[in-house]
N, C-alpha and C. Protein backbone atom coordinates (compact mmCIF):
# COMPACT_ATOMS: atom_id res chain seq x y z
N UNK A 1 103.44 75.21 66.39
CA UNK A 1 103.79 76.26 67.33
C UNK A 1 105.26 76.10 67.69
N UNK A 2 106.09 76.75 67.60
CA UNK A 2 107.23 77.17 67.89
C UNK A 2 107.43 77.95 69.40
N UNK A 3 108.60 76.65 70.24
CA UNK A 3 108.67 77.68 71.21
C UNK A 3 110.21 77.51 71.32
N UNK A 4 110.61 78.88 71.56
CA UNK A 4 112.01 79.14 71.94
C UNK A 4 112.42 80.40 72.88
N UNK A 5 113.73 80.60 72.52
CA UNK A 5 114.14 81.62 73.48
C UNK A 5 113.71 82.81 73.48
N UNK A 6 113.42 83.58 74.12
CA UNK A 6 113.32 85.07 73.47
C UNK A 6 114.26 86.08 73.44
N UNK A 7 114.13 87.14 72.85
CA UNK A 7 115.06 87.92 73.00
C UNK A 7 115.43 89.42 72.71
N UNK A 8 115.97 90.57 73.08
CA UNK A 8 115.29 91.89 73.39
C UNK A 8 114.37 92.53 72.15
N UNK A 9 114.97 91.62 70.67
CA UNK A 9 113.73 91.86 70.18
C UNK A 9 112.36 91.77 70.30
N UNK A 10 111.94 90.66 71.10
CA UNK A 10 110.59 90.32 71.43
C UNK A 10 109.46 91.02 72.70
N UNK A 11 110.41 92.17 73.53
CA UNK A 11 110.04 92.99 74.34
C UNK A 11 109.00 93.59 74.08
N UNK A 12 108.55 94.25 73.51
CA UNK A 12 107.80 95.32 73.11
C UNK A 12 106.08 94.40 72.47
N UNK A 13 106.70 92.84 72.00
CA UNK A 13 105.12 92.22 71.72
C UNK A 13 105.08 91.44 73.00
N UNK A 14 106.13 90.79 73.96
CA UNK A 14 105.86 90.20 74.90
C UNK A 14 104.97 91.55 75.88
N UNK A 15 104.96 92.71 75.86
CA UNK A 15 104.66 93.61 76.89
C UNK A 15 102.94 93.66 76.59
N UNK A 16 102.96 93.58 75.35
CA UNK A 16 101.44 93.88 74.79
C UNK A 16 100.83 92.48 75.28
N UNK A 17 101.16 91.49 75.36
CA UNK A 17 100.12 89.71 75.12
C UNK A 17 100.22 90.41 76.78
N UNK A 18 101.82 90.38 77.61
CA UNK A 18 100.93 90.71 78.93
C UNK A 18 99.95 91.84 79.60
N UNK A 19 100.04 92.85 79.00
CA UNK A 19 99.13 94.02 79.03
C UNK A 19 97.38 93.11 78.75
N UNK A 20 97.71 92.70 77.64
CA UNK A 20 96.24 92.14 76.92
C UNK A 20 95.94 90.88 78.14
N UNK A 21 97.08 90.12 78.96
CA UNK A 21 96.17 88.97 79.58
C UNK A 21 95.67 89.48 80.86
N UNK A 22 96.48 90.65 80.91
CA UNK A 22 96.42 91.11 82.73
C UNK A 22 94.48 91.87 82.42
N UNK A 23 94.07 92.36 81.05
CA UNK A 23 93.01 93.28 81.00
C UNK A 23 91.94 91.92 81.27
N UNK A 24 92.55 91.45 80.61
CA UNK A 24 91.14 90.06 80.16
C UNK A 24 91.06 89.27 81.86
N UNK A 25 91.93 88.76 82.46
CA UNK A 25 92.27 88.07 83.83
C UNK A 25 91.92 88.69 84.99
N UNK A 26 92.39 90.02 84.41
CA UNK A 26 92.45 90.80 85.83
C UNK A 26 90.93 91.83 85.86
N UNK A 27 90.20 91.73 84.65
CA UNK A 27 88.83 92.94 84.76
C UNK A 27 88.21 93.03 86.29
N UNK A 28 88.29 92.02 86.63
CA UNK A 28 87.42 92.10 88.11
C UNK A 28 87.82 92.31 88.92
N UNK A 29 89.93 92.13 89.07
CA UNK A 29 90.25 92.41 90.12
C UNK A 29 91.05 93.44 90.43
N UNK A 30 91.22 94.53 89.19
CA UNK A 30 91.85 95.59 89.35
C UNK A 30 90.83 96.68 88.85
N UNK A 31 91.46 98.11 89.14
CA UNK A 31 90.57 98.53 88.78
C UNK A 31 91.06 99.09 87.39
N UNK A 32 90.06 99.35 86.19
CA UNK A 32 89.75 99.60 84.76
C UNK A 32 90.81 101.24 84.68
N UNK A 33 90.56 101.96 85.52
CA UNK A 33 91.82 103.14 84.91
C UNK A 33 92.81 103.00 84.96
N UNK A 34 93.54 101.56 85.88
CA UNK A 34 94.62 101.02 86.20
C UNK A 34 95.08 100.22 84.95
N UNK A 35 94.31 99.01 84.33
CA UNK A 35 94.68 98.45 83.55
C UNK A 35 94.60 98.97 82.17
N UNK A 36 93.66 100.06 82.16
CA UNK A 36 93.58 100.90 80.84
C UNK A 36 94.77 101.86 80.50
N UNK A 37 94.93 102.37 81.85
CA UNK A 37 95.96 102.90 81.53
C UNK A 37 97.36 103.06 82.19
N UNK A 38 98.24 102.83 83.01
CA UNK A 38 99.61 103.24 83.30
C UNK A 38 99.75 101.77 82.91
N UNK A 39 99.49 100.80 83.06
CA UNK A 39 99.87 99.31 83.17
C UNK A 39 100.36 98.89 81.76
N UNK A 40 100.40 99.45 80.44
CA UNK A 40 100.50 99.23 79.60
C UNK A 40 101.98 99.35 79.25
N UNK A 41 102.16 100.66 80.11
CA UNK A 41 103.84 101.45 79.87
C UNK A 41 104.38 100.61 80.64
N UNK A 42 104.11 100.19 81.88
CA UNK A 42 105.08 99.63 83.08
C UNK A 42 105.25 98.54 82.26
N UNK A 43 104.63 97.71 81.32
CA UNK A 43 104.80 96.31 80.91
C UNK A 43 106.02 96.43 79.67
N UNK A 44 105.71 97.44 79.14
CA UNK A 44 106.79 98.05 78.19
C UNK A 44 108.11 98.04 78.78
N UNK A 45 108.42 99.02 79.62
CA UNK A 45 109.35 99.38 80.16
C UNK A 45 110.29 97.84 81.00
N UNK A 46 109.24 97.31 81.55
CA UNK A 46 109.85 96.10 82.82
C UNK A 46 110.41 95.02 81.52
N UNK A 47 109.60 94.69 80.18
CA UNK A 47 110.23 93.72 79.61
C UNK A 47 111.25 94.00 78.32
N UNK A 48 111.73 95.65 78.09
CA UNK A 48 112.87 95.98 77.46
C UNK A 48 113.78 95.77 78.45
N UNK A 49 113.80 95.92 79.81
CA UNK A 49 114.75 95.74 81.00
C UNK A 49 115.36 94.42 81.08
N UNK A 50 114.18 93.72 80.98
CA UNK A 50 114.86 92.35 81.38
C UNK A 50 114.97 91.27 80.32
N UNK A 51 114.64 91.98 78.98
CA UNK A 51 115.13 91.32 77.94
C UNK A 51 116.34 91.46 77.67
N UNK A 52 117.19 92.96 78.20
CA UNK A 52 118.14 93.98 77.78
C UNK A 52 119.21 92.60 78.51
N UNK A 53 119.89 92.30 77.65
CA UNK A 53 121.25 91.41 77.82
C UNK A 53 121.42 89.83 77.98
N UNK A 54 119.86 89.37 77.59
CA UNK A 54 119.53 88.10 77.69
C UNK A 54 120.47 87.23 76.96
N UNK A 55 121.03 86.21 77.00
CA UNK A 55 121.84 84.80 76.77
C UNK A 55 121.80 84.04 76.60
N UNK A 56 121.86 83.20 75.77
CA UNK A 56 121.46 81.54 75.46
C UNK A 56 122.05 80.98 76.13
N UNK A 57 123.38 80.78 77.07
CA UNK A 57 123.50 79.93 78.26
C UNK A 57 123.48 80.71 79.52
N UNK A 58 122.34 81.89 79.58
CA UNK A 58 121.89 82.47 80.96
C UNK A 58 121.26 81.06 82.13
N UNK A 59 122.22 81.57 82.90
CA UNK A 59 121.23 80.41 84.23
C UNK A 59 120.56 80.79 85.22
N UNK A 60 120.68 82.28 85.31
CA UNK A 60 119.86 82.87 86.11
C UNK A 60 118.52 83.37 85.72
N UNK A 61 117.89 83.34 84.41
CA UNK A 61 116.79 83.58 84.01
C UNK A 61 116.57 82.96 82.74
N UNK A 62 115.22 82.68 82.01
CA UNK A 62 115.13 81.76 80.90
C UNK A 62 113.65 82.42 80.54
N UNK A 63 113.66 83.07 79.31
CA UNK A 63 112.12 83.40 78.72
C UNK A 63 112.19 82.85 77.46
N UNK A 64 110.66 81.95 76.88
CA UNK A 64 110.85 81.14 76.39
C UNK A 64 109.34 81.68 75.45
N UNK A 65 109.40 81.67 74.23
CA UNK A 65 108.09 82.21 73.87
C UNK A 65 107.85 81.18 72.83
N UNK A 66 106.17 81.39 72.75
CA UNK A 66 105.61 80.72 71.80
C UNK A 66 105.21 81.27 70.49
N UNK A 67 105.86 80.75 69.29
CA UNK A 67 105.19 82.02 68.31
C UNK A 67 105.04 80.84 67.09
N UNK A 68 103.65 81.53 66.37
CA UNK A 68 103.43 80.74 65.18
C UNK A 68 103.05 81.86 64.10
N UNK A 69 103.86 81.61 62.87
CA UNK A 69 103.77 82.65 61.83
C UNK A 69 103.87 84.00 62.42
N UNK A 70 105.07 83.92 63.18
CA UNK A 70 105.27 85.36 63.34
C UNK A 70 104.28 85.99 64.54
N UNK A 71 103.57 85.88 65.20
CA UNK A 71 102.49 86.23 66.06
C UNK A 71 102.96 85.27 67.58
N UNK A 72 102.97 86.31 68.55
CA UNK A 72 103.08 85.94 69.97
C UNK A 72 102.32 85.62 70.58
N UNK A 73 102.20 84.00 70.70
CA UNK A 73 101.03 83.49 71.47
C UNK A 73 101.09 83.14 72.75
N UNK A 74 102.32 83.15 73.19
CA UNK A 74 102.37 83.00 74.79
C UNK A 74 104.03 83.35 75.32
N UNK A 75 104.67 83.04 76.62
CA UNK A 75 105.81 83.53 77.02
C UNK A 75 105.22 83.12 78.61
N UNK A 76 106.89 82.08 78.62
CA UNK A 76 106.89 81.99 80.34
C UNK A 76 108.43 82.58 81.05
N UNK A 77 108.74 83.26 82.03
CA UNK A 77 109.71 83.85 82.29
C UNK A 77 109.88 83.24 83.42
N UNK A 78 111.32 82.85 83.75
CA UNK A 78 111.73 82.27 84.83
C UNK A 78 112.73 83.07 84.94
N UNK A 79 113.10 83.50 86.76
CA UNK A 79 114.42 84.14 87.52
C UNK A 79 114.85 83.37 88.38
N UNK A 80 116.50 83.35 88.71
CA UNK A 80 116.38 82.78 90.52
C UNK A 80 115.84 83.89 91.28
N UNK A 81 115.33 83.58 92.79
CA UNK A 81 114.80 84.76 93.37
C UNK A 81 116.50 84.50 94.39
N UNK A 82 116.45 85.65 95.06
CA UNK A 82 117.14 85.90 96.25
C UNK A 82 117.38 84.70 97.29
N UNK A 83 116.22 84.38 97.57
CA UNK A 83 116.23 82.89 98.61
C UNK A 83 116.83 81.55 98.02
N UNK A 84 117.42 81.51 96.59
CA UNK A 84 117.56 80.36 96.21
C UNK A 84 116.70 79.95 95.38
N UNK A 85 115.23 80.18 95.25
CA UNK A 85 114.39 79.29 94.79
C UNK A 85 114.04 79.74 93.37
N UNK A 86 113.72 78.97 92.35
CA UNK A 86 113.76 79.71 91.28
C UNK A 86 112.14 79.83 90.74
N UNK A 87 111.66 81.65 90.37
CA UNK A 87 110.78 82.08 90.39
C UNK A 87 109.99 82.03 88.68
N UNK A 88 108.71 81.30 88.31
CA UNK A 88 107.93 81.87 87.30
C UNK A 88 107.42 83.27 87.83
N UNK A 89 108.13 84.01 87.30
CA UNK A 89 107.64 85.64 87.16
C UNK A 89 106.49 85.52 86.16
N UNK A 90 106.33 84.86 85.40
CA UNK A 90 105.37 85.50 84.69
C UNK A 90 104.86 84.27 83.96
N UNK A 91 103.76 84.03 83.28
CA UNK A 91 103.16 82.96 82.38
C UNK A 91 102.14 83.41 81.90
N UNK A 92 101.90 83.87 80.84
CA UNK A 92 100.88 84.07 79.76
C UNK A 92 100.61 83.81 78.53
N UNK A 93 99.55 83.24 78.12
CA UNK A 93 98.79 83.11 76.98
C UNK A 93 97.74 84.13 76.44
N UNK A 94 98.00 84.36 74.94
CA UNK A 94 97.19 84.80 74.83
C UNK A 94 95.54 84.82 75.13
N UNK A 95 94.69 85.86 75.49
CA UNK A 95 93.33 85.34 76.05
C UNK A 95 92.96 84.21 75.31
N UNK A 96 92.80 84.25 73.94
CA UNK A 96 92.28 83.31 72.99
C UNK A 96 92.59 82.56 72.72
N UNK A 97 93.49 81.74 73.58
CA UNK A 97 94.50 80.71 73.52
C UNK A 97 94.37 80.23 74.99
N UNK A 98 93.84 80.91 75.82
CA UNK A 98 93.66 80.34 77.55
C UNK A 98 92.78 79.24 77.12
N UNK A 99 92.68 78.05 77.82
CA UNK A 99 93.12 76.04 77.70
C UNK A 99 93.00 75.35 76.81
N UNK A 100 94.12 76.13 75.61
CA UNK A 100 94.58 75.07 74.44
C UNK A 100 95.76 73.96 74.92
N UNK A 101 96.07 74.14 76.17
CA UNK A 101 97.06 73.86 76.54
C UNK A 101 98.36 74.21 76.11
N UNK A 102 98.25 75.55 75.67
CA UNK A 102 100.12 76.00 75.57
C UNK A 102 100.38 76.59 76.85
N UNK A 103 99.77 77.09 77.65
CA UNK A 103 100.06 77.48 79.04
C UNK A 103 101.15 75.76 79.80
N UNK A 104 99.94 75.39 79.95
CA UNK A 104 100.89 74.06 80.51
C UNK A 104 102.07 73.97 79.63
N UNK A 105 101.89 73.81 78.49
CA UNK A 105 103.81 73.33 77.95
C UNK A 105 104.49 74.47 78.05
N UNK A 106 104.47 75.67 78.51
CA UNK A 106 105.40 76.42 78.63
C UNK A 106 105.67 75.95 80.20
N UNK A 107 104.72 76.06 81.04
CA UNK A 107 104.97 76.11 82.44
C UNK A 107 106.16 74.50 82.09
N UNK A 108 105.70 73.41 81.93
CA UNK A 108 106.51 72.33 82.09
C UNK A 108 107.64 72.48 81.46
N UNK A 109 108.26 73.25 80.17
CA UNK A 109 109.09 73.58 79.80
C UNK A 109 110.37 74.44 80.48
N UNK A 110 109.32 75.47 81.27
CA UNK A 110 110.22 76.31 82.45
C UNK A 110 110.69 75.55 83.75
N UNK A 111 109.74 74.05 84.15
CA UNK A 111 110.25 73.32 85.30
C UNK A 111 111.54 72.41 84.62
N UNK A 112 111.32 72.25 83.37
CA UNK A 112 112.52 71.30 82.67
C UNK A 112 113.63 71.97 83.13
N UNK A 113 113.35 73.50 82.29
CA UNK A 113 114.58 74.34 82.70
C UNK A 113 115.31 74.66 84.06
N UNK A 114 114.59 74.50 85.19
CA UNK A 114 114.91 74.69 86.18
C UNK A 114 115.63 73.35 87.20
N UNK A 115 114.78 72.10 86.77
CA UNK A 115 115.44 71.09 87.37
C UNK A 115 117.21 70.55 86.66
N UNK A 116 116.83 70.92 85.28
CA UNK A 116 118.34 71.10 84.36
C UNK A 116 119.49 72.14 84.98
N UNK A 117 119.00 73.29 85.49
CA UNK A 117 119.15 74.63 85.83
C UNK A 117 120.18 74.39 87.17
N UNK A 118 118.97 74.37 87.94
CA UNK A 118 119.29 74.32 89.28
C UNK A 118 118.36 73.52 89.98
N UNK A 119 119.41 72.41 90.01
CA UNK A 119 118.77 70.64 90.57
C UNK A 119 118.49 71.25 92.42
N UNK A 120 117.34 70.38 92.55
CA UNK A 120 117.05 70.43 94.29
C UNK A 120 116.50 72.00 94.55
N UNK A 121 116.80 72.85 93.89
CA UNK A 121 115.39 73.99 94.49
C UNK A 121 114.17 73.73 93.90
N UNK A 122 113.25 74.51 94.79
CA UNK A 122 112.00 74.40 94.70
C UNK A 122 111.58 75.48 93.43
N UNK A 123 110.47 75.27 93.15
CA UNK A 123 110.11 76.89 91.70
C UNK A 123 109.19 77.14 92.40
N UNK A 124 108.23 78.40 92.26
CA UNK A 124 107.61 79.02 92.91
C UNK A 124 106.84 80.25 92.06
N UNK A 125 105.32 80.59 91.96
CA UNK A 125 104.81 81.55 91.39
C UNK A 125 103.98 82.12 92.51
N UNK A 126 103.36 83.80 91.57
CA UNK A 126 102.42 84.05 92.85
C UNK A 126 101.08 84.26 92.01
N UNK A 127 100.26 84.24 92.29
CA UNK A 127 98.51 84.62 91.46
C UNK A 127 98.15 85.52 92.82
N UNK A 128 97.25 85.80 91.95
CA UNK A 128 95.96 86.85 92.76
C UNK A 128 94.91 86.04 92.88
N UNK A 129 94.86 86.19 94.22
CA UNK A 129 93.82 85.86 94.77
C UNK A 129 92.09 86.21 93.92
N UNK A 130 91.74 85.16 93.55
CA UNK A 130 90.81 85.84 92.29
C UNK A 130 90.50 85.27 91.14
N UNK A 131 91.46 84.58 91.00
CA UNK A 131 91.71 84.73 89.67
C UNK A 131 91.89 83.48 89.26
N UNK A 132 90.35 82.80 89.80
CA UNK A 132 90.03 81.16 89.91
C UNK A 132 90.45 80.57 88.45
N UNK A 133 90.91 80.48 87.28
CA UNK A 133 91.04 80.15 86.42
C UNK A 133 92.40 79.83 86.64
N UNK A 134 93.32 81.21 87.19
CA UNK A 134 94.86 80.23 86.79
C UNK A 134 95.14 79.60 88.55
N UNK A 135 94.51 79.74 89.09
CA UNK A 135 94.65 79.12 90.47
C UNK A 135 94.14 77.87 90.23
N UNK A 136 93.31 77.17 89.14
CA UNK A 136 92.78 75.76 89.15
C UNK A 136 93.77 75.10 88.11
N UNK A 137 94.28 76.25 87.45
CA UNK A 137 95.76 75.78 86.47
C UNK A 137 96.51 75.04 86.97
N UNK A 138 97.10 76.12 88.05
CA UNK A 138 98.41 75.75 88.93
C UNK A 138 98.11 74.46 89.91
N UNK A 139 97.02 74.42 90.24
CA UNK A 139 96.71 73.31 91.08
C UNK A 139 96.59 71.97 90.47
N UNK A 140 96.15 72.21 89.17
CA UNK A 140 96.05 70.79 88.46
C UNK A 140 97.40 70.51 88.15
N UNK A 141 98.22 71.72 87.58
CA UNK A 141 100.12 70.81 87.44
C UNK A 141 100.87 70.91 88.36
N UNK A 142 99.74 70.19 89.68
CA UNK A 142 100.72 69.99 90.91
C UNK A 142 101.24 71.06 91.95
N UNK A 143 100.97 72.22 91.30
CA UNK A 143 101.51 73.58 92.44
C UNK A 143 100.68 73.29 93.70
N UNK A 144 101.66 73.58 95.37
CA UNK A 144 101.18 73.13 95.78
C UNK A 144 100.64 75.11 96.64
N UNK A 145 99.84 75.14 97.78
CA UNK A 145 99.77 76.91 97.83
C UNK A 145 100.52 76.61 99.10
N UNK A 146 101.54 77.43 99.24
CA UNK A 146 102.34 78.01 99.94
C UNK A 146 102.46 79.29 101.00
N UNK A 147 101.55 79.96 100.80
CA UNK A 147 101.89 81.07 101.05
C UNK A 147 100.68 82.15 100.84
N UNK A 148 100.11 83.27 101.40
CA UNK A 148 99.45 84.19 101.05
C UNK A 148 99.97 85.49 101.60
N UNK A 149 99.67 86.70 100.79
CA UNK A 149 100.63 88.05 101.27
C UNK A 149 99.72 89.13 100.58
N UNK A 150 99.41 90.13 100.86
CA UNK A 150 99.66 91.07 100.09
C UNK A 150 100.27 91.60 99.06
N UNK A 151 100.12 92.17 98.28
CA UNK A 151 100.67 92.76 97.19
C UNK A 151 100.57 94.34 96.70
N UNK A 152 101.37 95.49 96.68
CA UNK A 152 101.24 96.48 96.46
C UNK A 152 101.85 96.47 95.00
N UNK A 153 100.32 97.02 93.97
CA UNK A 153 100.64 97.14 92.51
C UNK A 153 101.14 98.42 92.18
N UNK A 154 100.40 99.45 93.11
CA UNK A 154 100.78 100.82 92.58
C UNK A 154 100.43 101.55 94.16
N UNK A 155 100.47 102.31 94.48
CA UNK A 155 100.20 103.20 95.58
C UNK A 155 99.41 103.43 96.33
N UNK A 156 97.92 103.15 95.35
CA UNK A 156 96.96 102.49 95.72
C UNK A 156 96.10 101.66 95.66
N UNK A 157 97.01 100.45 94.76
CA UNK A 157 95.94 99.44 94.76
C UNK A 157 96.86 98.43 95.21
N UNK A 158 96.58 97.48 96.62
CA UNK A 158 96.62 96.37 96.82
C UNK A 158 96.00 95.35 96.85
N UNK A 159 96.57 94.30 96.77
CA UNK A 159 95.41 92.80 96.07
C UNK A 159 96.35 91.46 97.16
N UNK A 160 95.40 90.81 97.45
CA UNK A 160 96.41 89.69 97.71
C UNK A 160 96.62 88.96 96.97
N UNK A 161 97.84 88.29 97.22
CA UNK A 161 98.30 87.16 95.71
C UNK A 161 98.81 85.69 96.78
N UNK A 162 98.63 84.36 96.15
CA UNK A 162 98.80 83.29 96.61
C UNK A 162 99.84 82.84 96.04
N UNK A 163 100.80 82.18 97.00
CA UNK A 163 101.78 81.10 96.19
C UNK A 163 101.64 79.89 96.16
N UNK A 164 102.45 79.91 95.00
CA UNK A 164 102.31 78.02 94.70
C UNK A 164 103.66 77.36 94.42
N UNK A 165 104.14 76.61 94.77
CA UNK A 165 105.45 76.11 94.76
C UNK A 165 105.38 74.36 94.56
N UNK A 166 106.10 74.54 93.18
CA UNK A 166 106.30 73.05 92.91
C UNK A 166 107.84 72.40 94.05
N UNK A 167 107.82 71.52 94.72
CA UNK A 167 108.69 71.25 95.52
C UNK A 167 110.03 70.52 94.47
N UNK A 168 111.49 70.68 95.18
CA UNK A 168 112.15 69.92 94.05
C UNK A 168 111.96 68.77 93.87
N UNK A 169 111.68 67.90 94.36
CA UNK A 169 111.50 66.68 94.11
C UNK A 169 110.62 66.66 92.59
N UNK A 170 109.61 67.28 92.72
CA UNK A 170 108.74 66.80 91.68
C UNK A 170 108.78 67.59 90.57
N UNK A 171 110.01 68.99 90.65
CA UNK A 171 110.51 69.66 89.76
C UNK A 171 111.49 68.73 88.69
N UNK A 172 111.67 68.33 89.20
CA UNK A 172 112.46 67.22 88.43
C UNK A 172 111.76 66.01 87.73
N UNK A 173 110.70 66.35 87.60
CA UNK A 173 109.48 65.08 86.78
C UNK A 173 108.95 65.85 85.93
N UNK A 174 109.70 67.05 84.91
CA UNK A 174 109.16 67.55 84.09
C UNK A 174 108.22 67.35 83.38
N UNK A 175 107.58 66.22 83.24
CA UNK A 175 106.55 65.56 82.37
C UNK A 175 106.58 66.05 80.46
N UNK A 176 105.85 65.84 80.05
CA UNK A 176 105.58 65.70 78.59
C UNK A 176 106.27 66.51 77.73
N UNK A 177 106.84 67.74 78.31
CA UNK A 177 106.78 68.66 77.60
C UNK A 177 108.43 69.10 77.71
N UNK A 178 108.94 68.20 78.47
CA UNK A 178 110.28 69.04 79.02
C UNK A 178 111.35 68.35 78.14
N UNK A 179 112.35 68.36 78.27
CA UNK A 179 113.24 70.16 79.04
C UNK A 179 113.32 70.26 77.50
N UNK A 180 113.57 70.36 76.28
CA UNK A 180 113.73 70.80 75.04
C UNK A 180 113.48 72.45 75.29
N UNK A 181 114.32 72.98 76.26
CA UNK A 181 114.88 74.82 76.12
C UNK A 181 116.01 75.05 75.09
């Protein structure tokens, strides 16, 4: 398995693995005309955007994908947020690939990047409330929960989502998998 940078070529299959993990993850907690249908375009659209001008010495964001023979098996996206702290926006595996453990080596790969990145902030993701599978993820590599809020997906569907924040200290103990970005 090959993991590296990505780049605006990879938009359009990174949009589909997340379209495909949000259907499989999310069946119970959204509703089915939602994920069947507008959610497919928004995933399109949001990751030609933020692929659009990506950099191999970008320090403000780092997407890092996994691909073997050509096929997209996973992608973790890291931003700074506004507050300083630097954000996993996103982490997915393909369904059929949820606990081969490439989830974890991307996630530890993105803390490599971040303690390399930007030493002494904290990283930080959010889950849905729900969605006991990657909430027992995050908890086993140390995320600690931070935080609970609301979340407005579309106009009318809100969900709450939980945070989890690796503190810097222990951002900087990349473990097994790091920093090779």
């Amino acid at each position: 398995m090959l993991i590296a940078r990505g780049t605006t070529a990879d938009a359009d299959r990174i949009a589909a693995l997340h379209t495909a993990s949000w259907r499989s993850a999310y069946a119970a907690l959204l509703p089915a005309a939602y994920l069947h249908g507008p959610v497919a375009e928004e995933h399109r659209e949001t990751w030609r955007g933020r692929t659009a001008g990506l950099a191999e010495g970008d320090t403000d964001r780092l997407l890092l994908i996994a691909d073997e023979g050509g096929e997209l098996h996973g992608f973790v996206y890291l931003c700074t947020a506004a507050d300083g702290r630097v954000h996993v926006d996103n982490l997915h595996v393909r369904p059929d690939r949820v606990g081969t453990g490439l989830g974890r080596s991307l996630l530890r790969r993105g803390l490599a990047w971040a303690a390399a990145t930007h030493p002494g902030r904290d990283v930080f993701l959010e889950v849905l409330r729900g969605n006991d599978r990657a909430i027992v993820f995050y908890e086993r590599q140390g995320g600690l929960r931070t935080a609970e809020r609301p979340l407005r997906l579309a106009p009318d569907i809100v969900v709450d989502e939980v945070e989890y924040t690796w503190p810097a200290a222990q951002v900087g103990r990349p473990g097994e998998d790091g920093p090779e970005v």
